[in-house]
N, C-alpha and C. Protein backbone atom coordinates (compact mmCIF):
# COMPACT_ATOMS: atom_id res chain seq x y z
N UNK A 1 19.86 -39.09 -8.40
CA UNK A 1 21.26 -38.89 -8.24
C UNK A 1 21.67 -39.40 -6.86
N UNK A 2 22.78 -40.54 -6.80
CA UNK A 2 22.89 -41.06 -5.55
C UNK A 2 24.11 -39.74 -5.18
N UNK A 3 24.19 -40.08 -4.23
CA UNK A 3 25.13 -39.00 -2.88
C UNK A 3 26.40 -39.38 -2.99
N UNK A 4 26.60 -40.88 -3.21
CA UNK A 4 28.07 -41.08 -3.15
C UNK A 4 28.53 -40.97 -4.75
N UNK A 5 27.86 -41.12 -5.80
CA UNK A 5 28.10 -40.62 -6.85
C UNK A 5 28.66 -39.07 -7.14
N UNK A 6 28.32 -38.22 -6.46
CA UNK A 6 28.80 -37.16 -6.66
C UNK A 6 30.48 -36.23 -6.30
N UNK A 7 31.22 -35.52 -7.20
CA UNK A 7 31.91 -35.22 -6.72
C UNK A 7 32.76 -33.99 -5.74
N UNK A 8 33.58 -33.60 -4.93
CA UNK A 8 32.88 -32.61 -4.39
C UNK A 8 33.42 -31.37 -5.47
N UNK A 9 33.74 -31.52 -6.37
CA UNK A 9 34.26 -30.05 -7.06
C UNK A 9 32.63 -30.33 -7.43
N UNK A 10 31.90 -31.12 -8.24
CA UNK A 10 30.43 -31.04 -8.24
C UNK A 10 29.42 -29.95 -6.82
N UNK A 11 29.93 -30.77 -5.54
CA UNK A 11 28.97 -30.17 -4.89
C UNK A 11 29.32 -28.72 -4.23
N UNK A 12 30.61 -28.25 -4.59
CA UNK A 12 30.87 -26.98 -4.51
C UNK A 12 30.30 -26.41 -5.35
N UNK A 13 30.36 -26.68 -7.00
CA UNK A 13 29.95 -25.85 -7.56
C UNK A 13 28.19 -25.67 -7.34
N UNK A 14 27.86 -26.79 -7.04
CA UNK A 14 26.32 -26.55 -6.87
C UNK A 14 26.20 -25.59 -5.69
N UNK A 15 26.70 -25.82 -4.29
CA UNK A 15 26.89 -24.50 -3.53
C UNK A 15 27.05 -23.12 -3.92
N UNK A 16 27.93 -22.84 -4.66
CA UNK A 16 28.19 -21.82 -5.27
C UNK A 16 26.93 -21.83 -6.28
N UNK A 17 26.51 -22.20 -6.50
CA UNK A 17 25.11 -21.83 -7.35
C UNK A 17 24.23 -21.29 -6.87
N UNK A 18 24.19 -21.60 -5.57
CA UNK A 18 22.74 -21.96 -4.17
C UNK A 18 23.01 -20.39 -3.68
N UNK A 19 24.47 -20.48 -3.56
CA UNK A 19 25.04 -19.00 -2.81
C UNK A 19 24.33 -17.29 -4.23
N UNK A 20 25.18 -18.22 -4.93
CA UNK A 20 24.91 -16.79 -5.99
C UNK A 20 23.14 -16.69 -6.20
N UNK A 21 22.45 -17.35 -6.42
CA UNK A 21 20.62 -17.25 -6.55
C UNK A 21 20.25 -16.80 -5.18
N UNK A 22 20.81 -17.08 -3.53
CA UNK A 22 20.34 -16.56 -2.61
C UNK A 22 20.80 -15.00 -2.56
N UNK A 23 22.12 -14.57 -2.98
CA UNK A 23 22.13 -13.78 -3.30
C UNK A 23 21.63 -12.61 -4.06
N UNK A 24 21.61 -13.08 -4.79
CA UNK A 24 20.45 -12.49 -6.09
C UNK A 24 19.04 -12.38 -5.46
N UNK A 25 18.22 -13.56 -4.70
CA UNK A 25 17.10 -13.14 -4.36
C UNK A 25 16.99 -11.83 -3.12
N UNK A 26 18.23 -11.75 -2.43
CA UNK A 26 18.41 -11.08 -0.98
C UNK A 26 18.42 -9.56 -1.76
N UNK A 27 19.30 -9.39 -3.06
CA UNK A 27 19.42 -8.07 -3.71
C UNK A 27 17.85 -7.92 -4.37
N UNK A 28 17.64 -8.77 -5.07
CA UNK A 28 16.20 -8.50 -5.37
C UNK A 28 14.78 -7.89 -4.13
N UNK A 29 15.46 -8.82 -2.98
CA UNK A 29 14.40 -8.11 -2.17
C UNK A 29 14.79 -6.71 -1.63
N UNK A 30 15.84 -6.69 -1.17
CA UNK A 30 15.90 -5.03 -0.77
C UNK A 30 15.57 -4.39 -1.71
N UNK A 31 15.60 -4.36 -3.25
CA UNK A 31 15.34 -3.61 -4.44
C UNK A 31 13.91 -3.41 -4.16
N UNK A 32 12.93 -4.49 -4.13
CA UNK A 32 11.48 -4.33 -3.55
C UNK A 32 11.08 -3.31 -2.19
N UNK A 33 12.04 -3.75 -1.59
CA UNK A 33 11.77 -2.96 -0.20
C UNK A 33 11.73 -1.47 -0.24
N UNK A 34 13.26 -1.40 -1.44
CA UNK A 34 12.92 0.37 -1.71
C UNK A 34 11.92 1.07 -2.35
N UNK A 35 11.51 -0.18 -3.34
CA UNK A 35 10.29 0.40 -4.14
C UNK A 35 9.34 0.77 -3.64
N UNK A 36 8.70 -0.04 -2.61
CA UNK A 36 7.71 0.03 -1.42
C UNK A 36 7.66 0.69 -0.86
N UNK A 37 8.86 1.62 -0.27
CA UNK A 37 9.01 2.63 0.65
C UNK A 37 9.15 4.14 -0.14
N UNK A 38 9.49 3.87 -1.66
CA UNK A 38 9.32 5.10 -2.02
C UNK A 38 8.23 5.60 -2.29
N UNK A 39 7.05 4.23 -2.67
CA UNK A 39 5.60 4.49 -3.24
C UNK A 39 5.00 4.82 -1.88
N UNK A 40 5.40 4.52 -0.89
CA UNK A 40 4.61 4.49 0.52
C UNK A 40 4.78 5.96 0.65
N UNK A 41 5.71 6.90 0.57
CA UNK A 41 6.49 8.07 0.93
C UNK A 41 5.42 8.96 -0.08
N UNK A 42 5.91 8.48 -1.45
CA UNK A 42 4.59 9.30 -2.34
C UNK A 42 3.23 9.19 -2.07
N UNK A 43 2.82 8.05 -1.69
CA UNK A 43 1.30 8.20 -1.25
C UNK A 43 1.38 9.14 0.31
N UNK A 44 2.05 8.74 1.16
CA UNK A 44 1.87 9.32 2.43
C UNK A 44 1.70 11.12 2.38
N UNK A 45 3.21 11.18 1.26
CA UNK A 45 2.98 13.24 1.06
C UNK A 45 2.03 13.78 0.23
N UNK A 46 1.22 12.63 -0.68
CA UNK A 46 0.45 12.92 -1.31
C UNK A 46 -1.08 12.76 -0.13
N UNK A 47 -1.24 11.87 0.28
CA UNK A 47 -2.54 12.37 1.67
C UNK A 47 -2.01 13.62 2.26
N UNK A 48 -0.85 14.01 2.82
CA UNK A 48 -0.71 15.11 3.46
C UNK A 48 -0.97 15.90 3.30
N UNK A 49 -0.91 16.36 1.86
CA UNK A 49 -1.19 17.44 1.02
C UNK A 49 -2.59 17.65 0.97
N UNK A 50 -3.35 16.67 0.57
CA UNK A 50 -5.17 16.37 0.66
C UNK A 50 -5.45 16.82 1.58
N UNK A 51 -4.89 16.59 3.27
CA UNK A 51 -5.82 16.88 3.96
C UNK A 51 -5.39 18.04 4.35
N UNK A 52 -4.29 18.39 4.20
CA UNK A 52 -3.72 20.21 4.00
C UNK A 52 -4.94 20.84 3.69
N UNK A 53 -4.98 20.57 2.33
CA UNK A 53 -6.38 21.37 1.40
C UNK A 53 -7.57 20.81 1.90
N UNK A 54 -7.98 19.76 2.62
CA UNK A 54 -9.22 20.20 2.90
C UNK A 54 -9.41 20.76 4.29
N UNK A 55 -8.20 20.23 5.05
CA UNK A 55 -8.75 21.85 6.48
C UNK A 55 -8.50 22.64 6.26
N UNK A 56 -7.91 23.43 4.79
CA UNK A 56 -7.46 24.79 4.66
C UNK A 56 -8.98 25.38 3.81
N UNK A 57 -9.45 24.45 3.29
CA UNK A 57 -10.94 25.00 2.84
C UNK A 57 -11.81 24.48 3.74
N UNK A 58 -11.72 24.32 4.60
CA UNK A 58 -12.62 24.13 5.70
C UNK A 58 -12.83 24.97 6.52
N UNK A 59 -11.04 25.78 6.58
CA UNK A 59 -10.89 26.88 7.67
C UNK A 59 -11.83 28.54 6.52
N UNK A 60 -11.70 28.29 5.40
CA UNK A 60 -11.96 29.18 4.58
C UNK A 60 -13.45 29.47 4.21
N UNK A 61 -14.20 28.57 4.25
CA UNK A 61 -15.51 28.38 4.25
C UNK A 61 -16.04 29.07 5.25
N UNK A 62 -17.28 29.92 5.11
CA UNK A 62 -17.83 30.60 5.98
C UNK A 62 -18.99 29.31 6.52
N UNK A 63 -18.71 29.11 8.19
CA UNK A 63 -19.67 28.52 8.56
C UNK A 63 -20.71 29.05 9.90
N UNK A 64 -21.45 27.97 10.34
CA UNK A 64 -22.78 28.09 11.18
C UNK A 64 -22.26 28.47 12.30
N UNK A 65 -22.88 29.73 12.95
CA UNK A 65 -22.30 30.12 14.58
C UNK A 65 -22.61 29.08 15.41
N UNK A 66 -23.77 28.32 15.19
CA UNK A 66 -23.92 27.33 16.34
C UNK A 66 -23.48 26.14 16.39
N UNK A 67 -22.78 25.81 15.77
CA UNK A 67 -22.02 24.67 15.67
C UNK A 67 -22.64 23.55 14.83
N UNK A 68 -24.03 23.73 14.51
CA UNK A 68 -24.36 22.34 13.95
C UNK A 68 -24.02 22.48 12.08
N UNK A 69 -24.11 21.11 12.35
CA UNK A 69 -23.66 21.49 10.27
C UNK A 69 -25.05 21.85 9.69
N UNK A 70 -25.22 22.39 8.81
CA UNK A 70 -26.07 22.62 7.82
C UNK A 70 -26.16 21.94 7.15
N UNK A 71 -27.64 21.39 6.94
CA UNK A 71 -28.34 19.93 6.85
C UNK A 71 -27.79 20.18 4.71
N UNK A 72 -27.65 21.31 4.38
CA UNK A 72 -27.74 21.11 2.39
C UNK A 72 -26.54 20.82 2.84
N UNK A 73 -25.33 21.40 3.37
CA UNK A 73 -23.90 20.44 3.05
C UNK A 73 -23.85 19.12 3.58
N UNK A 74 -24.64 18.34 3.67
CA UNK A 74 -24.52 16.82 4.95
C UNK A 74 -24.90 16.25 3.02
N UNK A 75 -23.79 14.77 3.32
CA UNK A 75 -24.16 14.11 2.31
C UNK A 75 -25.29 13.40 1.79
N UNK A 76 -26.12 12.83 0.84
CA UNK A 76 -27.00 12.15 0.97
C UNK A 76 -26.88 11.21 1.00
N UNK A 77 -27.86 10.72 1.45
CA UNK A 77 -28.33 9.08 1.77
C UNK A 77 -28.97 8.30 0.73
N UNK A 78 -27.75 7.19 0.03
CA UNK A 78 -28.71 6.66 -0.92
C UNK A 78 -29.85 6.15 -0.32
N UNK A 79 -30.99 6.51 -0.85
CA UNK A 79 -32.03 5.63 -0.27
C UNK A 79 -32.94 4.91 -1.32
N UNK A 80 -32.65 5.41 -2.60
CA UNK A 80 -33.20 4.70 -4.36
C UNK A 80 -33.53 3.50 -4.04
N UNK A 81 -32.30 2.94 -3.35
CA UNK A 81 -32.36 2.03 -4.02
C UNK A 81 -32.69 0.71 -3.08
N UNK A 82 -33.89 0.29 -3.34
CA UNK A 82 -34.37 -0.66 -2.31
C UNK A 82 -33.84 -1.74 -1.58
N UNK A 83 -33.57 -1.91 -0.22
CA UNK A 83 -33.07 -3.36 0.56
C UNK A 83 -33.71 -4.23 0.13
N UNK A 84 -34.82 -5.17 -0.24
CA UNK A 84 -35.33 -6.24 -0.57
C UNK A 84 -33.91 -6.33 -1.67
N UNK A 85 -33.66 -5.77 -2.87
CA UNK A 85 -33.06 -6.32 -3.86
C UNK A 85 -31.49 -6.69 -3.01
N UNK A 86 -31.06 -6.08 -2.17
CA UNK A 86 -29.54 -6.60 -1.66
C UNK A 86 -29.72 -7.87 -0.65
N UNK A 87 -31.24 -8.37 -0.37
CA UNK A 87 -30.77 -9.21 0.49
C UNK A 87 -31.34 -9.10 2.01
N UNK A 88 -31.71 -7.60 2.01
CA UNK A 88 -31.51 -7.62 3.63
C UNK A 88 -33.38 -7.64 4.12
């Protein structure tokens, strides 16, 4: 399409095309932005809550006067399963 071929009620309306789709993408993104921030909000009060409950059963748990943890609550260590097979 040459340039001087065109007319400008043509290249208005193509403006006005350009305008209304940037538009549309600008509403589309804030629409994203809220989505993001509401899922962010639900995950965030949903950790809050987690770690509510686990220092509140932490505080509830009867533990060791001397401070060290007690080796049956310490997690285990996979150890099954042999390093030669990963590589190392």
């Amino acid at each position: 399409m040459f340039f001087g071929l065109i007319t400008k009620r043509e290249l208005d309306q193509l403006r006005e095309d350009l305008t209304r789709d940037v538009r549309k993408g600008q509403a589309f993104q804030q629409e994203i932005e809220y989505e993001w921030a509401k899922w962010f909000d639900k995950f965030r009060s949903l950790y809050a809550r987690l770690l509510k409950r686990e220092q509140k059963s932490a505080q509830d748990a009867p533990g060791d006067t001397n401070g060290e943890p007690d080796a049956s609550k310490q997690p285990r260590r996979q150890l099954d399963f042999p390093h030669s097979r990963r590589g190392f």
